[in-house]
C-alpha atoms as a PDB file:
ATOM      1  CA  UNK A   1       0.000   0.000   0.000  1.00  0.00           C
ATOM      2  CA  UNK A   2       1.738   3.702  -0.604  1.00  0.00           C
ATOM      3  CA  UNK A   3       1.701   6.123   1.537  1.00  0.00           C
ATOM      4  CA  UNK A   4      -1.264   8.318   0.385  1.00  0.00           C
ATOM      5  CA  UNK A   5      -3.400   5.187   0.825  1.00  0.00           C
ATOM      6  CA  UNK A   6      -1.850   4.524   4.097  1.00  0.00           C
ATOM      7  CA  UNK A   7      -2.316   7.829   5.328  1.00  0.00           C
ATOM      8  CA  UNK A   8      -5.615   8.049   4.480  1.00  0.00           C
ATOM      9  CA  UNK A   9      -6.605   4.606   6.166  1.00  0.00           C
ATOM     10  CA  UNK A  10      -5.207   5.504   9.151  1.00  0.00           C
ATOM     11  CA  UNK A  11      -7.031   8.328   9.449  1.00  0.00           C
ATOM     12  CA  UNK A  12     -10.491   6.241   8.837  1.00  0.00           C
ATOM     13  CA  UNK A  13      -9.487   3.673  11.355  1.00  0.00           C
ATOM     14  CA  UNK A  14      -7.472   5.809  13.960  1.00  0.00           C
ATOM     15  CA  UNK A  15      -8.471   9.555  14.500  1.00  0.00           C
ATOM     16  CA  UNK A  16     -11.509  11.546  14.782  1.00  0.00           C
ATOM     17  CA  UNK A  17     -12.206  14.973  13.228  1.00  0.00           C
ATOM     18  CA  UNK A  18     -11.854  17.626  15.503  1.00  0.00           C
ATOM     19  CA  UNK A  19     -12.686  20.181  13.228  1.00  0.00           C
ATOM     20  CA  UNK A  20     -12.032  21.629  10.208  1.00  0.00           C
ATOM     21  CA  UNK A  21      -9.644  24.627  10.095  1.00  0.00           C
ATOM     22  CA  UNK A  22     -10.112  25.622   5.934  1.00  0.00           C
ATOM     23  CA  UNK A  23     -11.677  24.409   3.228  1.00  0.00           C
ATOM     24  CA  UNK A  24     -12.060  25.297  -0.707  1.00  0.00           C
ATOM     25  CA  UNK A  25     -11.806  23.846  -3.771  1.00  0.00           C
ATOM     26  CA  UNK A  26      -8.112  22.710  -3.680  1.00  0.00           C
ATOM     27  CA  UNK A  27      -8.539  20.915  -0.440  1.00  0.00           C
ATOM     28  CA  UNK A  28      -8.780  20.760   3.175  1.00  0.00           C
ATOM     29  CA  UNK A  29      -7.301  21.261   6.474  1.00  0.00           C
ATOM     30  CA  UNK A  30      -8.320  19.508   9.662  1.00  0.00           C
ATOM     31  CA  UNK A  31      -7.625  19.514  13.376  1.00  0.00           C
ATOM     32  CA  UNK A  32      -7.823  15.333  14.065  1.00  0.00           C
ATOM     33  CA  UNK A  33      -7.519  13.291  16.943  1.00  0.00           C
ATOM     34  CA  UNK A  34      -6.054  10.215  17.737  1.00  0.00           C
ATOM     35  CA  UNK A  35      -8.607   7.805  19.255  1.00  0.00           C
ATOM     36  CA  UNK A  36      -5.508   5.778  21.687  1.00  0.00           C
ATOM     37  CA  UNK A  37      -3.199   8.689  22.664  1.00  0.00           C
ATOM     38  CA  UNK A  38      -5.859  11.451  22.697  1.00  0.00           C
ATOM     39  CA  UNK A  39      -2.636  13.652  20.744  1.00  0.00           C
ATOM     40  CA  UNK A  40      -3.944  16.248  18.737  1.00  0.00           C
ATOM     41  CA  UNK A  41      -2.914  17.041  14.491  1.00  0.00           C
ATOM     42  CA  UNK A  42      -3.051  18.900  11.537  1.00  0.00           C
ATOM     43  CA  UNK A  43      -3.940  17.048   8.366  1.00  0.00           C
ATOM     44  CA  UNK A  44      -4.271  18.270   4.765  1.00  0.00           C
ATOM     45  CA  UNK A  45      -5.597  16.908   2.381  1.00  0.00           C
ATOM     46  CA  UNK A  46      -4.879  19.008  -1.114  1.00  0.00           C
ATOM     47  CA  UNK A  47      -4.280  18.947  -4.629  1.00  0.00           C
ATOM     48  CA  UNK A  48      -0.609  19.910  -5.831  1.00  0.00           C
ATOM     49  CA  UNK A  49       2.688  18.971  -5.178  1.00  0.00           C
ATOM     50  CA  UNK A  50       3.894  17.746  -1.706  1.00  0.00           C
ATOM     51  CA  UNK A  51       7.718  18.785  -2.228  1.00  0.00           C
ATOM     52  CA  UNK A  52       7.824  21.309   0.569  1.00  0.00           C
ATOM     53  CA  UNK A  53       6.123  19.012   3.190  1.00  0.00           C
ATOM     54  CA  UNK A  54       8.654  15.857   1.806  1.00  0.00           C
ATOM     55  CA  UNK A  55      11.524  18.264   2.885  1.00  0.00           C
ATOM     56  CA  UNK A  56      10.205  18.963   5.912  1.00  0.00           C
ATOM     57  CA  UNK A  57      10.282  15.552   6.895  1.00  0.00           C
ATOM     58  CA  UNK A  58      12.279  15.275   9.920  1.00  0.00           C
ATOM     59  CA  UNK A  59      13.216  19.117   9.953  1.00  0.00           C
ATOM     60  CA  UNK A  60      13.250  19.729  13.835  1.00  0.00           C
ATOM     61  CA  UNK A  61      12.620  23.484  14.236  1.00  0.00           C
ATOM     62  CA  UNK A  62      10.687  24.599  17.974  1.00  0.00           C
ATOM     63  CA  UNK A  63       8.828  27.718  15.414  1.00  0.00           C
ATOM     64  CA  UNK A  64       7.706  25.338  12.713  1.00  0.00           C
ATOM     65  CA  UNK A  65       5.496  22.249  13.296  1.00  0.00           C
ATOM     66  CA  UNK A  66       6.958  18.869  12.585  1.00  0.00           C
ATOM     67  CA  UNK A  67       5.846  16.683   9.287  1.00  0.00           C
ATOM     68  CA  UNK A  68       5.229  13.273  10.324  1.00  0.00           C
ATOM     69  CA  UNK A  69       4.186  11.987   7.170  1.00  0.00           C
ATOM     70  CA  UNK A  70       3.685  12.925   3.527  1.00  0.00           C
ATOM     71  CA  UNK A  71       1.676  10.723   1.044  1.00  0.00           C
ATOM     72  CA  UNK A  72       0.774  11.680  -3.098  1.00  0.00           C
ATOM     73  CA  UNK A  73      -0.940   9.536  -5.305  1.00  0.00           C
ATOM     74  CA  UNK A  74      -1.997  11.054  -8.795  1.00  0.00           C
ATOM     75  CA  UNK A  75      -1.294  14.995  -8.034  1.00  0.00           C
ATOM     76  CA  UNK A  76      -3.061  14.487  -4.602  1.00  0.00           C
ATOM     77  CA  UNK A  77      -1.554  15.357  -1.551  1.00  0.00           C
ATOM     78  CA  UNK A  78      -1.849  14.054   2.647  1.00  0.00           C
ATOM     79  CA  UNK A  79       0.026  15.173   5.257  1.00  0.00           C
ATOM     80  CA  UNK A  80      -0.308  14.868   8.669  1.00  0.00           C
ATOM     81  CA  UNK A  81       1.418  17.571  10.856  1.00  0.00           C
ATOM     82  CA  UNK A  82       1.849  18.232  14.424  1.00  0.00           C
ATOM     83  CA  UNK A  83      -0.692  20.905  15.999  1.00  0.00           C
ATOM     84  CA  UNK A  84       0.687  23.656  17.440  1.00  0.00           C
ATOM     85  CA  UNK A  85      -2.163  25.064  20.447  1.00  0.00           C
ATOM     86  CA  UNK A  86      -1.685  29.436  20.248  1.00  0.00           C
ATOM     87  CA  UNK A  87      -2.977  32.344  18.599  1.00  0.00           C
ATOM     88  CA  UNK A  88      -2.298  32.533  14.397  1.00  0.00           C
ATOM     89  CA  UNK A  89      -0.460  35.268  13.408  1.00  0.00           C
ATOM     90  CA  UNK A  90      -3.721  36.764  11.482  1.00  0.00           C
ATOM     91  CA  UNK A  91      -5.482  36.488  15.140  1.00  0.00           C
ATOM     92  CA  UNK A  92      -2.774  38.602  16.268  1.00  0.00           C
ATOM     93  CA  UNK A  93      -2.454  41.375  13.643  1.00  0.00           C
ATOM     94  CA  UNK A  94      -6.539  41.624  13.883  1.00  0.00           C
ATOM     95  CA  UNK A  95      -6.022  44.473  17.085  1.00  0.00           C
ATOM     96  CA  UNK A  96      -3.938  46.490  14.412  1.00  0.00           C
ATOM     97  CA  UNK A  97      -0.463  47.207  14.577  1.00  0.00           C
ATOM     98  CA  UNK A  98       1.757  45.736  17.213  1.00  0.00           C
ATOM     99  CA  UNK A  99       3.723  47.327  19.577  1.00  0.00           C
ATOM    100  CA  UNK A 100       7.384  47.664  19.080  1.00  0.00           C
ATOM    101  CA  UNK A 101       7.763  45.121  22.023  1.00  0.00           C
ATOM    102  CA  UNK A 102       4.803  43.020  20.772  1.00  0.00           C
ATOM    103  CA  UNK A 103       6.411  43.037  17.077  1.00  0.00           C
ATOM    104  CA  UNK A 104       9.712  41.526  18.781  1.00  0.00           C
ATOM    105  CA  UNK A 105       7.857  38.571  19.942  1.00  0.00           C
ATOM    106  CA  UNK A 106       6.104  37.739  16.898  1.00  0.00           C
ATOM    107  CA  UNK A 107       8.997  38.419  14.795  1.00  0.00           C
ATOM    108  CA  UNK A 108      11.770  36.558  16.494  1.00  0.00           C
ATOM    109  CA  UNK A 109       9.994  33.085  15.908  1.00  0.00           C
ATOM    110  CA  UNK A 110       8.800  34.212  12.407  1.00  0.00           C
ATOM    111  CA  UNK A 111      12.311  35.020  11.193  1.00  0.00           C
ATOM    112  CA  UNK A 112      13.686  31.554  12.611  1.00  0.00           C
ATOM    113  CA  UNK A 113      10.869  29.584  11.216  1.00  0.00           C
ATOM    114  CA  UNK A 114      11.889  31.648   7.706  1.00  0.00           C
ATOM    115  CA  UNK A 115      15.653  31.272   8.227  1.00  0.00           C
ATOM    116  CA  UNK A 116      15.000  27.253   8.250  1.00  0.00           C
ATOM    117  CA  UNK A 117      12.463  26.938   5.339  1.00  0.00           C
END
């Protein structure tokens, strides 16, 4: 069985939806639990190219989420990610402009996370 198959199987027979984060024509994103551990991910589902999230397979970075596990069958993508509990940086820049101290701590992570991708 590839991957894609596998992935998706796994998610039939071992999580539960959580709920869905985004959806559109090109795909989905998910917040899914795992029925034993009670751990919480990210899965998308998407059409396109999985390059980036292949590369990011066992990239250990504390500002971007770990890729556990890529799968593409036919220019269809699956990917299940870790979930990362906090505020998105949208959420944040909703109050308007941050303060110079506020920017720091946004930025900081941001420019790591950047620096590794």
């Amino acid at each position: 069985m590839e991957v894609y198959e596998s992935l998706l199987a796994a998610l039939k027979s071992d999580f539960d939806l959580v709920r869905k984060l985004k959806e559109s024509e090109r795909g989905r994103v998910s917040v899914v639990r795992h029925r034993l551990s009670g751990r919480r991910y990210i899965f998308r589902q998407f059409e396109g190219g999985c390059e980036v999230y292949r590369r990011l397979l066992g990239v250990k970075c504390p500002n971007l989420p770990e890729v556990y596990e890529v799968g593409e069958r036919a220019g269809a993508a699956a990917v299940l990610e870790e979930y990362i509990q906090g505020d998105t940086l949208a959420f944040l820049l909703r109050g308007g402009a941050l303060s110079a101290a506020g920017a720091r701590v946004v930025a900081a992570p941001l420019c790591r996370a950047l620096w590794v991708l």
